[in-house]
C-alpha atoms as a PDB file:
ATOM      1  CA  UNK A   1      14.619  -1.465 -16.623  1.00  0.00           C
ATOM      2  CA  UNK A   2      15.949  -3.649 -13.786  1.00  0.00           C
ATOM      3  CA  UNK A   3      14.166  -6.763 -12.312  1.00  0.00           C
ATOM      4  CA  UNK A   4      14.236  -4.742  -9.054  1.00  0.00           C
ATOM      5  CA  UNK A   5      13.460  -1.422  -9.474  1.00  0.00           C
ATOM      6  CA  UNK A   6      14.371  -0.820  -5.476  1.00  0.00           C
ATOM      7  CA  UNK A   7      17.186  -3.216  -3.716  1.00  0.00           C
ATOM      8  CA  UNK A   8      18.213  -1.751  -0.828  1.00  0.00           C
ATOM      9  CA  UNK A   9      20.447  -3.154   1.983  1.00  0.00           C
ATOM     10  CA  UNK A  10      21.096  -2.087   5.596  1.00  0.00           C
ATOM     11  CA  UNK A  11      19.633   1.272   4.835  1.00  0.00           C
ATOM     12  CA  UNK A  12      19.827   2.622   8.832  1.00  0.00           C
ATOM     13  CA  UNK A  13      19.479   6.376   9.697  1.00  0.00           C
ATOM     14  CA  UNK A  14      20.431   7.931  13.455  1.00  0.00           C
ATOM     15  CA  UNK A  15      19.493  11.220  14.673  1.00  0.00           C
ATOM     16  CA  UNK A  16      21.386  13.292  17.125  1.00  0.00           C
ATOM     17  CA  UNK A  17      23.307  10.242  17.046  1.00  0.00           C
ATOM     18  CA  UNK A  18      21.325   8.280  19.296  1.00  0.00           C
ATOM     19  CA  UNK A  19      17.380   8.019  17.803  1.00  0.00           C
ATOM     20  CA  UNK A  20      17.616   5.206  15.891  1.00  0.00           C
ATOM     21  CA  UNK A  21      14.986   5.482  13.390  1.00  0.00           C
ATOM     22  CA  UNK A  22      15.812   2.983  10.826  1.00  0.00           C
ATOM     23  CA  UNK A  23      18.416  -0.304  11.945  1.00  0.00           C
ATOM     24  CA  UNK A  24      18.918  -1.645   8.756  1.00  0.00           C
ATOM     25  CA  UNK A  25      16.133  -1.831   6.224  1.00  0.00           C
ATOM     26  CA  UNK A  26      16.469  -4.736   3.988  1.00  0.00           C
ATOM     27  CA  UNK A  27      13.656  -4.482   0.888  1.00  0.00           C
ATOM     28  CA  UNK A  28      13.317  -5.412  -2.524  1.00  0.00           C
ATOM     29  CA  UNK A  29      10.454  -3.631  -4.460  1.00  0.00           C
ATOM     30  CA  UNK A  30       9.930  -5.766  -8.098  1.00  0.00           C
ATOM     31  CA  UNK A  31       9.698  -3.852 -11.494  1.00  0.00           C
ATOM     32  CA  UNK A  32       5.707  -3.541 -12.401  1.00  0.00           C
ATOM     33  CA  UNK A  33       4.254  -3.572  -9.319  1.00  0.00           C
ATOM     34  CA  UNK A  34       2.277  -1.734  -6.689  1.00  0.00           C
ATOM     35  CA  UNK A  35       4.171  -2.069  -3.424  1.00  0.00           C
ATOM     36  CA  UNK A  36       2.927  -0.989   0.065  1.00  0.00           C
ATOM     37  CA  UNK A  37       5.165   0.311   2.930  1.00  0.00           C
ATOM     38  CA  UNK A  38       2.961  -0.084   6.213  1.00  0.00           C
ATOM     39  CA  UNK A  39       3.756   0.223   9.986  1.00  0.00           C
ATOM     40  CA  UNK A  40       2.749   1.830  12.820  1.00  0.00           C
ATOM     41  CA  UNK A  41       3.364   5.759  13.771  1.00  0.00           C
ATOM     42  CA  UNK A  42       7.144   6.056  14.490  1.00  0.00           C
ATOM     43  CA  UNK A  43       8.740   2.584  12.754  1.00  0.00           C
ATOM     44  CA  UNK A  44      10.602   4.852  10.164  1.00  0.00           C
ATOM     45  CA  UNK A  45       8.313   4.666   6.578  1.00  0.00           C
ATOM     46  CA  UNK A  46       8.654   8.672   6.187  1.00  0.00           C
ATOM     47  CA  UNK A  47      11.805   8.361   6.840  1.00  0.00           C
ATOM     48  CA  UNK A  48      12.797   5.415   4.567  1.00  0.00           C
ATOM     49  CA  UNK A  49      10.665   7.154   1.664  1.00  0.00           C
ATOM     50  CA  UNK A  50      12.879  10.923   2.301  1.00  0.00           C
ATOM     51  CA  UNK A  51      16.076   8.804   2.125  1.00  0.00           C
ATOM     52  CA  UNK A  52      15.022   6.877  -1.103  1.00  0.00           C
ATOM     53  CA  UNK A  53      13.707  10.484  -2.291  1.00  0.00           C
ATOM     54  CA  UNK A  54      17.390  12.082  -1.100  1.00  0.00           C
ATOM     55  CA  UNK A  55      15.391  14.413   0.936  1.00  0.00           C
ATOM     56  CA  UNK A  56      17.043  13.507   4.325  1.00  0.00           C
ATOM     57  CA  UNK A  57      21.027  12.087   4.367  1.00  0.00           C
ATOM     58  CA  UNK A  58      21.019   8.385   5.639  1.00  0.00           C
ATOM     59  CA  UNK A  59      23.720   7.292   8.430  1.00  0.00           C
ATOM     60  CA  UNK A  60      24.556   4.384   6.178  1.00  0.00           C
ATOM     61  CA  UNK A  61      22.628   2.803   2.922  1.00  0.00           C
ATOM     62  CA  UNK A  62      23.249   0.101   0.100  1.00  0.00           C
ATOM     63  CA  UNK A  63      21.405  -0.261  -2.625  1.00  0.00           C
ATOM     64  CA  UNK A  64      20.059   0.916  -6.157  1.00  0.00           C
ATOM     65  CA  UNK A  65      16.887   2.509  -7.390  1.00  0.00           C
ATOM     66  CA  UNK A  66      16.070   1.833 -10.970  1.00  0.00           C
ATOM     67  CA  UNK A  67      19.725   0.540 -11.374  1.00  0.00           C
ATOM     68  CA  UNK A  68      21.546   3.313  -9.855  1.00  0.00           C
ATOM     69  CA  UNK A  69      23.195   3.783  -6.078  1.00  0.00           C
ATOM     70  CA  UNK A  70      20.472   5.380  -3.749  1.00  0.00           C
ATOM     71  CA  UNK A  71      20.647   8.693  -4.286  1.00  0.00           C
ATOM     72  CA  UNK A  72      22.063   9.245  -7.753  1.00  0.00           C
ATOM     73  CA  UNK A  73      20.716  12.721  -9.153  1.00  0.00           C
ATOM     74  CA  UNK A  74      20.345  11.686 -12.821  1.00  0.00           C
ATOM     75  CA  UNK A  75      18.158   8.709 -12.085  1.00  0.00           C
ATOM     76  CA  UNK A  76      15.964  10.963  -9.930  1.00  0.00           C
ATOM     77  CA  UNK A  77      14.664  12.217 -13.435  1.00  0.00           C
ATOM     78  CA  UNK A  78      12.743   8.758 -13.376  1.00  0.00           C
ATOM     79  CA  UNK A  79      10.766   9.477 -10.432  1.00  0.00           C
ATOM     80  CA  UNK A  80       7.650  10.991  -9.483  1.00  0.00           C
ATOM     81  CA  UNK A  81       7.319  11.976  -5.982  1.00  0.00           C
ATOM     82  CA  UNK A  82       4.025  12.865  -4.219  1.00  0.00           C
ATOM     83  CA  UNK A  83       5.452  14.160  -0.531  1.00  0.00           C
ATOM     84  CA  UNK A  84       3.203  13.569   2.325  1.00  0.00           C
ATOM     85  CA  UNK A  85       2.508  17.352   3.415  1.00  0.00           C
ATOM     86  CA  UNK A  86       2.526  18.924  -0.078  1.00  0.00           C
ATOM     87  CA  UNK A  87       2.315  22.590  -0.477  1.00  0.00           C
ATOM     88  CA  UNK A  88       1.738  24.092  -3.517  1.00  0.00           C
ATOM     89  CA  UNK A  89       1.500  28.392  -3.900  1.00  0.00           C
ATOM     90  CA  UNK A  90      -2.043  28.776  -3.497  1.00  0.00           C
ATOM     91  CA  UNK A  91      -1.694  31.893  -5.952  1.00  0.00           C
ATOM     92  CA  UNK A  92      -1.372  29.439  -9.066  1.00  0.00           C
ATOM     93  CA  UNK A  93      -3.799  27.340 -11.000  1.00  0.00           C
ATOM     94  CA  UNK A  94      -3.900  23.735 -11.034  1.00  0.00           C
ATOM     95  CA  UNK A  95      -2.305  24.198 -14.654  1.00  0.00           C
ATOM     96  CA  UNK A  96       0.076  26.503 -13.983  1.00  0.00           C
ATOM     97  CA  UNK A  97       1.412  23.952 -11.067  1.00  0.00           C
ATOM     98  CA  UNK A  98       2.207  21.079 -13.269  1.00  0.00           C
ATOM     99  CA  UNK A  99       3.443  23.459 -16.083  1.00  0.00           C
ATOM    100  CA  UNK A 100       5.673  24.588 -13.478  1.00  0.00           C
ATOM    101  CA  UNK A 101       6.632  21.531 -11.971  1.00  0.00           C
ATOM    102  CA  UNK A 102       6.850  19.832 -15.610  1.00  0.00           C
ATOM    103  CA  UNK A 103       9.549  22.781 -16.657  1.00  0.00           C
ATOM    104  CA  UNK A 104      11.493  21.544 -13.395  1.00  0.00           C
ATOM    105  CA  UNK A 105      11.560  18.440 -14.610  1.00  0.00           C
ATOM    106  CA  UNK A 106      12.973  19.612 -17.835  1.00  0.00           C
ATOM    107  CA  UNK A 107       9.595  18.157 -19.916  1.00  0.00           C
ATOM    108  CA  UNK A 108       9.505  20.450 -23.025  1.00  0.00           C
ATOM    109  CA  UNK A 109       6.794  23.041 -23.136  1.00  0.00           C
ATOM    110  CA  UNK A 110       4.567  21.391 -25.577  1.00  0.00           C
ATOM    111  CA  UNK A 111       4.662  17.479 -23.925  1.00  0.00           C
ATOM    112  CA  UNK A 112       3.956  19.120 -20.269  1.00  0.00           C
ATOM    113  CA  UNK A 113       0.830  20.989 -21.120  1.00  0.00           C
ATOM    114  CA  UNK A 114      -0.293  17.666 -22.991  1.00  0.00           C
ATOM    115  CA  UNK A 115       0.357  16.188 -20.240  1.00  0.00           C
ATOM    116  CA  UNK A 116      -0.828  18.301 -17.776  1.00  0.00           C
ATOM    117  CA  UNK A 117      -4.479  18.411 -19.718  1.00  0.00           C
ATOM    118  CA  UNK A 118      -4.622  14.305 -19.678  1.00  0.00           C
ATOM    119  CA  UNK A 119      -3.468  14.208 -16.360  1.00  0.00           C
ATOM    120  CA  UNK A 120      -5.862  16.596 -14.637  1.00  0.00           C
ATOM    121  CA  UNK A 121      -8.767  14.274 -16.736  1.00  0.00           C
ATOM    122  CA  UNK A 122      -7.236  11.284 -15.506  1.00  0.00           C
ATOM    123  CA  UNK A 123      -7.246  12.403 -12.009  1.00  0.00           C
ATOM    124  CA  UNK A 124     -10.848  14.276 -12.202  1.00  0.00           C
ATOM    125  CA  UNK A 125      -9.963  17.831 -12.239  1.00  0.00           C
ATOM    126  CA  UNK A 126     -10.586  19.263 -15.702  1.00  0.00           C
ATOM    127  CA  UNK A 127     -12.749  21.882 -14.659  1.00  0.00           C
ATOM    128  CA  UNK A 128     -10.925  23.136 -11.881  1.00  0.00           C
ATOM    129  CA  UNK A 129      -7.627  23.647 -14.516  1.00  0.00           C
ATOM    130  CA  UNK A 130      -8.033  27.765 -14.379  1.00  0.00           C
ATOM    131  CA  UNK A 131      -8.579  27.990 -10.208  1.00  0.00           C
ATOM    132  CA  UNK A 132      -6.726  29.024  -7.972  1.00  0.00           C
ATOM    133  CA  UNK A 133      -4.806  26.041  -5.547  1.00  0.00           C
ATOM    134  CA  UNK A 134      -6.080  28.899  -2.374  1.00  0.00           C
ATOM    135  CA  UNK A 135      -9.687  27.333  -3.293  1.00  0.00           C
ATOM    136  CA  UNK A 136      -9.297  23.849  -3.341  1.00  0.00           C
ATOM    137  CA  UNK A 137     -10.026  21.087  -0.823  1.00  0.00           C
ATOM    138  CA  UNK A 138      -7.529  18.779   0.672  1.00  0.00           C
ATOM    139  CA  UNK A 139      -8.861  16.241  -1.326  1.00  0.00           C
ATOM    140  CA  UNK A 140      -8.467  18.268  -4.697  1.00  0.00           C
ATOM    141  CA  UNK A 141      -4.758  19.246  -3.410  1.00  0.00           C
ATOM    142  CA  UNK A 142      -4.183  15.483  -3.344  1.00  0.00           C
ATOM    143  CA  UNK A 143      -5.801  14.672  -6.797  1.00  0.00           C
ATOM    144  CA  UNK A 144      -3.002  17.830  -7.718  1.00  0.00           C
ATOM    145  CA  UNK A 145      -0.187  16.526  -6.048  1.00  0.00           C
ATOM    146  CA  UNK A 146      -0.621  13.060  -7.446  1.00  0.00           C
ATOM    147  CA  UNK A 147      -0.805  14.547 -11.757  1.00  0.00           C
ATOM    148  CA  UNK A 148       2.486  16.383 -10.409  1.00  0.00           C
ATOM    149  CA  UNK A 149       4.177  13.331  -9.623  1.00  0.00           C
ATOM    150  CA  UNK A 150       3.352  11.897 -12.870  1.00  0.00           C
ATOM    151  CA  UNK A 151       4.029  14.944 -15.256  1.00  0.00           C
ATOM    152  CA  UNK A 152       7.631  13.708 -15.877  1.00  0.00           C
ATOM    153  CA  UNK A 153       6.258  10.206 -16.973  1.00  0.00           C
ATOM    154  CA  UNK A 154       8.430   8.167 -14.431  1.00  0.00           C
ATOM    155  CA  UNK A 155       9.220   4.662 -13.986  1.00  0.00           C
ATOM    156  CA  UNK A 156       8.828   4.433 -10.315  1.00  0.00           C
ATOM    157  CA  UNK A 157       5.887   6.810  -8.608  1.00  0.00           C
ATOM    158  CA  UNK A 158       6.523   7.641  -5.137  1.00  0.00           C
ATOM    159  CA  UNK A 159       3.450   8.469  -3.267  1.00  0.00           C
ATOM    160  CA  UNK A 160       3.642   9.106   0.423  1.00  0.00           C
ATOM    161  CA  UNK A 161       0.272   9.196   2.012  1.00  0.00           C
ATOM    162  CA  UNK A 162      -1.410   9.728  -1.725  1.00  0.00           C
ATOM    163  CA  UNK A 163      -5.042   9.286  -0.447  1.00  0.00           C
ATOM    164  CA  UNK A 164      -5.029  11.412   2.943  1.00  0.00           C
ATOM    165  CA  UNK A 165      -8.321  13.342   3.528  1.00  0.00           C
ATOM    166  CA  UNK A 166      -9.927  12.389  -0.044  1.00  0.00           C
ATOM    167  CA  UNK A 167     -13.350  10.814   0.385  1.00  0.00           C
ATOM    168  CA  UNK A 168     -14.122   7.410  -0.879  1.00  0.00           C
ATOM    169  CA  UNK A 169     -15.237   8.628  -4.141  1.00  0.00           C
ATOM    170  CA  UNK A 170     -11.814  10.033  -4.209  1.00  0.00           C
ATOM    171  CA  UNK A 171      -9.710   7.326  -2.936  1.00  0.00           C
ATOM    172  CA  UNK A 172     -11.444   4.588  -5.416  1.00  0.00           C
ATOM    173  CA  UNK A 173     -10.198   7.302  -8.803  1.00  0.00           C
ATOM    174  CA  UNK A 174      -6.628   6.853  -7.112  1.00  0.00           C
ATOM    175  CA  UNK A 175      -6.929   3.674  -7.080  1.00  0.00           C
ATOM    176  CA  UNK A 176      -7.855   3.142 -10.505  1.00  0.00           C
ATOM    177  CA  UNK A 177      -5.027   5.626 -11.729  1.00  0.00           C
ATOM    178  CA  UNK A 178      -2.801   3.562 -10.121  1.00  0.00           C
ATOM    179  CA  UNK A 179      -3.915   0.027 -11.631  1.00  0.00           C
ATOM    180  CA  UNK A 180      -3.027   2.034 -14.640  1.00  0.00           C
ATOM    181  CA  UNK A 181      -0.072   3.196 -14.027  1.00  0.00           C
ATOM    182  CA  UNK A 182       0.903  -0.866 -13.447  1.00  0.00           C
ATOM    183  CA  UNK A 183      -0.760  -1.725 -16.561  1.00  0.00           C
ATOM    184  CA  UNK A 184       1.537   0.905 -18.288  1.00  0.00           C
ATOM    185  CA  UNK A 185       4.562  -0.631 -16.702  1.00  0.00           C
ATOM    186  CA  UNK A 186       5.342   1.569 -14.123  1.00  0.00           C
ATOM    187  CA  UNK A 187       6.091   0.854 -10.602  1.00  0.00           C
ATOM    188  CA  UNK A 188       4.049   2.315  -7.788  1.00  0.00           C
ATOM    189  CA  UNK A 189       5.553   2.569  -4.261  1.00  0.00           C
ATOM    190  CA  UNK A 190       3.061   3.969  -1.750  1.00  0.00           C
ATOM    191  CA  UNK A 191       3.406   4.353   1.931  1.00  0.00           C
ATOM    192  CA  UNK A 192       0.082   4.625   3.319  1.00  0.00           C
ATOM    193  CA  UNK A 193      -1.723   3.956   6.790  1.00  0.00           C
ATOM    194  CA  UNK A 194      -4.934   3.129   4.958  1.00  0.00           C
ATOM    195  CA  UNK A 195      -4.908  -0.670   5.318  1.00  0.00           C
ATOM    196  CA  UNK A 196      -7.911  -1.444   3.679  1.00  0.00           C
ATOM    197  CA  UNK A 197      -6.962   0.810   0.765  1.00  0.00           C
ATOM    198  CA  UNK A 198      -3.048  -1.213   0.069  1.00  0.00           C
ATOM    199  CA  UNK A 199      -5.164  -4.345   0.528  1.00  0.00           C
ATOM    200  CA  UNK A 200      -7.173  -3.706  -2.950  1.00  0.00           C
ATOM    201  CA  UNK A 201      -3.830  -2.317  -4.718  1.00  0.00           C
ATOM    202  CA  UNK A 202      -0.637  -3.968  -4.123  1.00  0.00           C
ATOM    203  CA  UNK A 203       1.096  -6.523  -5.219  1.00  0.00           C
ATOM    204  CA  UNK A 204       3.185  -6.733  -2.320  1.00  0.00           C
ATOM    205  CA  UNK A 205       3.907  -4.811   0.895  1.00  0.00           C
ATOM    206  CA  UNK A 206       6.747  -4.583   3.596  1.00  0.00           C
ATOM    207  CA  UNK A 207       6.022  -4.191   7.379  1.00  0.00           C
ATOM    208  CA  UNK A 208       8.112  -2.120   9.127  1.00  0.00           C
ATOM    209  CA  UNK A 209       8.062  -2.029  13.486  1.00  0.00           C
ATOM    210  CA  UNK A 210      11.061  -0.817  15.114  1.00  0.00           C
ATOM    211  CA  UNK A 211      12.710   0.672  12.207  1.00  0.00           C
ATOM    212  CA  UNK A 212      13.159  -2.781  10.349  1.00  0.00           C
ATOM    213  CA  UNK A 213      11.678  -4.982   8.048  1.00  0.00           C
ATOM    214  CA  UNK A 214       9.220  -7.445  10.391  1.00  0.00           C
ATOM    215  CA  UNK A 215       7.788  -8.866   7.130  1.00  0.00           C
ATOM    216  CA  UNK A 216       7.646  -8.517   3.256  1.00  0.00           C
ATOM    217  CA  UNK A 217       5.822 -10.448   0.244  1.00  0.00           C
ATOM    218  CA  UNK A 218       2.375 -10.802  -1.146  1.00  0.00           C
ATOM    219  CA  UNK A 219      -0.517 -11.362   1.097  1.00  0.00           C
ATOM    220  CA  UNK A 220      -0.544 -14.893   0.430  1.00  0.00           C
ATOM    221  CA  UNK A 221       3.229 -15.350   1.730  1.00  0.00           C
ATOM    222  CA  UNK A 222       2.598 -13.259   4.541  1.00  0.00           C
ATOM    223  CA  UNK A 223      -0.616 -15.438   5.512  1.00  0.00           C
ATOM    224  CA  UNK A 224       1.992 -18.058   6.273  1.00  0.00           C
ATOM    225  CA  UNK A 225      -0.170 -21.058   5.322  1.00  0.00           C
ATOM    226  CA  UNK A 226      -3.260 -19.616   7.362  1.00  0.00           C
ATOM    227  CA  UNK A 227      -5.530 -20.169   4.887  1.00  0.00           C
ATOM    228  CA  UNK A 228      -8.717 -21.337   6.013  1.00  0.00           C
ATOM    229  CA  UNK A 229     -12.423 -22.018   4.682  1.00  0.00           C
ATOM    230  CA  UNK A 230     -15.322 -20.036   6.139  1.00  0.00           C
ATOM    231  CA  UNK A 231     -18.445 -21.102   6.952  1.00  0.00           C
ATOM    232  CA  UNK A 232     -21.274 -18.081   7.738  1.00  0.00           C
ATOM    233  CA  UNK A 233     -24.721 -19.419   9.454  1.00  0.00           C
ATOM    234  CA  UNK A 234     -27.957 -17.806   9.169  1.00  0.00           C
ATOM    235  CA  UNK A 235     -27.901 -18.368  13.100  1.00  0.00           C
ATOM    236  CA  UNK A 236     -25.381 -19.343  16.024  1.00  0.00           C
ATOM    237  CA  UNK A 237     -24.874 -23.135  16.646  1.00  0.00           C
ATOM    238  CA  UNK A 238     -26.235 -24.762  19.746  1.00  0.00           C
ATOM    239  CA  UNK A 239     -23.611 -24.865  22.792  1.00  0.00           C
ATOM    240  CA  UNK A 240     -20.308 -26.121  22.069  1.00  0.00           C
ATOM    241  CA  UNK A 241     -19.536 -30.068  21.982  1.00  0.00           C
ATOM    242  CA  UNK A 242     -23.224 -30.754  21.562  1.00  0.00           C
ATOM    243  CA  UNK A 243     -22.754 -31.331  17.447  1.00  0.00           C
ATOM    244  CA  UNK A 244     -19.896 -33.870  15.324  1.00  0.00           C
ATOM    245  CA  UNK A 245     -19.014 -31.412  12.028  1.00  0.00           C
ATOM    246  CA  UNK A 246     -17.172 -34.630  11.250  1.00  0.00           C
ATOM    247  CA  UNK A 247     -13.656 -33.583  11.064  1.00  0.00           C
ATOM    248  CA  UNK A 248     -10.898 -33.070  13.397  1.00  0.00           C
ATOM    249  CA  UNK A 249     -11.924 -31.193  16.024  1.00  0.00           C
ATOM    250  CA  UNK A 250      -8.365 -29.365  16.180  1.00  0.00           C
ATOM    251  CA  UNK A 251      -9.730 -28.171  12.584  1.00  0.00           C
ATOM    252  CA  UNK A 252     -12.552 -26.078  13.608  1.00  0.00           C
ATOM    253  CA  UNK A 253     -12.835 -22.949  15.512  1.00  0.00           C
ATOM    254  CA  UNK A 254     -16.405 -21.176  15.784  1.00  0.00           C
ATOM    255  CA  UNK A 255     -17.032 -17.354  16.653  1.00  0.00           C
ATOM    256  CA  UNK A 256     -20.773 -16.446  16.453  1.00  0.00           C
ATOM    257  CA  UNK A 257     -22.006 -17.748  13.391  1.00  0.00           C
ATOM    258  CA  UNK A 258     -18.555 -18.419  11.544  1.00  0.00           C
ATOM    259  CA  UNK A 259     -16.864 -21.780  11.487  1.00  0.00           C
ATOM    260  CA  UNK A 260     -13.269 -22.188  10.551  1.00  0.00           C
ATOM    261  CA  UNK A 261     -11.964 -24.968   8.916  1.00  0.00           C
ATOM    262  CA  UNK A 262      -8.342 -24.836   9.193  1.00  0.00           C
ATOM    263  CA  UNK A 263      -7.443 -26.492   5.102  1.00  0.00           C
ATOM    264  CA  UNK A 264      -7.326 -25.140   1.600  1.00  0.00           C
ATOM    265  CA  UNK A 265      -8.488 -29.163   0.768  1.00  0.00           C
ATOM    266  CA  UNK A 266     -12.166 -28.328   0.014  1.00  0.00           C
ATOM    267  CA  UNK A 267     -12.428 -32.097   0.203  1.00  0.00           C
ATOM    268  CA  UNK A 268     -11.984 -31.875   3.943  1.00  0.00           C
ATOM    269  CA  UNK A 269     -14.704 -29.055   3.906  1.00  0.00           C
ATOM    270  CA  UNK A 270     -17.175 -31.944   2.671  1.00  0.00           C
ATOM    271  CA  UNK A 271     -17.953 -33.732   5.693  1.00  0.00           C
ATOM    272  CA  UNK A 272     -18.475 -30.162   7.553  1.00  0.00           C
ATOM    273  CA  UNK A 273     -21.236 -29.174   5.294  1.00  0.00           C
ATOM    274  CA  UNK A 274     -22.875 -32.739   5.219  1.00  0.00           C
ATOM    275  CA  UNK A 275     -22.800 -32.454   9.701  1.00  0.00           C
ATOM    276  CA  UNK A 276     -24.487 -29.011   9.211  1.00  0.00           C
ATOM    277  CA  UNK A 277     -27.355 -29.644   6.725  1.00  0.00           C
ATOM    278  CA  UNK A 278     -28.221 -32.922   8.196  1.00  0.00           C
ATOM    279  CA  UNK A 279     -28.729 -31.366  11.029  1.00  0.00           C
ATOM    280  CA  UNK A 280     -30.922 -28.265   9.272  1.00  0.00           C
ATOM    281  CA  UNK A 281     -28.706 -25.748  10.027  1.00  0.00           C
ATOM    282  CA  UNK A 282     -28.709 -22.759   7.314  1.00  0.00           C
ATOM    283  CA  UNK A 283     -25.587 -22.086   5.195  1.00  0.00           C
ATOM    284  CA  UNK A 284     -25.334 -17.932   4.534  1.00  0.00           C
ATOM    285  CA  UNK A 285     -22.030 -18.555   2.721  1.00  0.00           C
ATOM    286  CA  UNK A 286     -19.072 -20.564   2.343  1.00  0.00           C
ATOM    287  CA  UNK A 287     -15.965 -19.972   0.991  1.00  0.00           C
ATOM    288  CA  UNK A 288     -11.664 -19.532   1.299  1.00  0.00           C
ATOM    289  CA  UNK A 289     -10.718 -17.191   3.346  1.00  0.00           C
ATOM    290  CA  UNK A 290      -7.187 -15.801   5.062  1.00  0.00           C
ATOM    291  CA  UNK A 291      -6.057 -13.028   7.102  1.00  0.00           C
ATOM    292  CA  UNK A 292      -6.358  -9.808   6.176  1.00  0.00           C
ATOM    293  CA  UNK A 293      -3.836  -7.059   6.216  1.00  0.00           C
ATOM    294  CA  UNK A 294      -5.696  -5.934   9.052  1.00  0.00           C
ATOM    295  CA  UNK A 295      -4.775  -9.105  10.781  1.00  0.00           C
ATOM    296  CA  UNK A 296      -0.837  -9.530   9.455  1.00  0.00           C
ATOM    297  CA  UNK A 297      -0.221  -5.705  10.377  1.00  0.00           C
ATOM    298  CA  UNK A 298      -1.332  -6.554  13.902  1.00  0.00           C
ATOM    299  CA  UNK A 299       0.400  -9.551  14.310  1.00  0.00           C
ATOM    300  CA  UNK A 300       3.404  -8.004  13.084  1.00  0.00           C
ATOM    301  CA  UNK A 301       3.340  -5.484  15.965  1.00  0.00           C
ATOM    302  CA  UNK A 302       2.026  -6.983  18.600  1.00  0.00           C
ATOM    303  CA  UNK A 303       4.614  -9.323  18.342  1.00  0.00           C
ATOM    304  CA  UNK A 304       6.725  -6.116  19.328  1.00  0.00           C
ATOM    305  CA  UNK A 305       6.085  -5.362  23.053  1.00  0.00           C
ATOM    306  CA  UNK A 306       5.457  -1.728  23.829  1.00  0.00           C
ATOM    307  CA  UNK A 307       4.591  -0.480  19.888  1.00  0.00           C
ATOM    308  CA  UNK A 308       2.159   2.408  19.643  1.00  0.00           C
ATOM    309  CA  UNK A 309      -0.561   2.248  16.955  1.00  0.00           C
END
């Protein structure tokens, strides 16, 4: 397997031939790891996932997946592809949907109904093998769609939107099948608007406002040196200026009961700490802190006048 399972190059895509929807993605998605595709409604992710997918025609694209040109049938054997608004016919059983997916696939008879058995354990619905799709929740659809994008055993799992009306329960056995699926090797691309939910998995994620690439990396690149240390209180300090924390002023900011200490040098932290208990005020908790995606995803748009959320 390549380095970079996903290099793709001034990937743009124009409808009607004047809605821009993507200007020229530029993103590199590493072998082995759990990438996120973020951004707010309307920057182009469902449409950037359908082109990778060859579900939509772009206007112009560069690149491979898994080694090939975007778009090359053959490789799409390697895939598994969740699609963000799933059907499946409600008449069939959860294991008569990945038998029949699996036989689309070309997975002999015998490996697909292994695998459909350890996949609907791995994803929690065993018991629900001989019922009807017509009586499931969205949540168990989900949990469906996401053993059906793995009954082909792919390299590189697509999942657009994987954990979209499952309940926390839900969303925390998704995550754990895919830290597995990483730990087997695989790559996991997911497009999600669940910030807090990419936080825990990826490795890395992309941004995209505007139909381009605003940022890319790991959280720690995108933080852009912002690390900090954080200081919680068991109560607010007295009025501003009235207390020396014994540092550099242009170090500290205070909201409510957190100080900032703008440094990764816990050294510097020292003389913060000494100021505080000197002066008998309580510690809750101290320790490195950064933005959260929360934070970079905002940042990222807001520095893009007149984006919707």
């Amino acid at each position: 397997m390549p380095d970079l399972t996903i290099d793709i190059h001034d990937v743009a895509k124009t409808y009607r031939g004047k809605i821009e929807a993507l200007r020229g993605i530029e993103m590199q998605v590493h072998a082995g790891e759990v990438f996120g595709l973020l951004g707010p409604n309307g920057a182009g992710k469902s449409t950037l996932v359908k082109i990778l997918m060859t579900v939509i025609r772009p206007t112009r694209c560069a690149g491979t997946v898994l080694g090939s040109r975007v778009g090359h049938k053959p490789t799409l054997a390697r895939v598994g592809y969740l699609p963000e608004h799933h059907k499946f016919p409600e008449y069939l059983t959860g294991g008569q949907v990945l038998d029949f997916y699996g036989a689309m696939a070309d997975v002999p008879r015998a490996d697909r109904r292994r695998r459909a058995d350890e996949l609907l354990e791995t994803v929690g619905m065993t018991k629900w093998k001989k019922k009807k799709v017509g009586s499931y929740s969205k949540g168990m659809r989900q949990r469906l769609g996401i053993a059906q994008a793995l009954i082909n055993d792919p390299d590189l799992v697509v999942l657009d939107e994987p954990t979209d009306g499952v309940d926390p329960m839900g969303r925390r056995d998704i995550r754990d099948v895919v830290k597995l699926l990483r730990d087997q090797g695989k790559t996991v691309f997911i497009n999600s608007h669940l910030l807090s939910e990419l936080e825990l998995v990826c490795d890395r994620v992309a941004i995209l406002v505007k139909g381009l690439v605003r940022q890319q990396g790991t959280l720690d690149e995108l933080a852009g040196g912002d690390e900090r240390y954080e200081i919680r209180l068991s109560a607010p300090l007295p009025p501003t200026g009235t207390i020396d924390l014994g540092v550099d002023s242009g170090l500290i900011s205070i909201d409510g009961r957190t100080i900032r200490v703008s440094t990764t040098d816990i050294e510097r932290v020292q003389p913060v700490i000494a100021a505080l208990v000197s002066r008998g005020i309580a510690i809750h908790s101290m320790g490195p802190a950064r933005p959260s995606l929360e934070d970079l995803f905002m940042a990222a748009v807001e520095s893009d006048p007149g984006v919707g959320a």
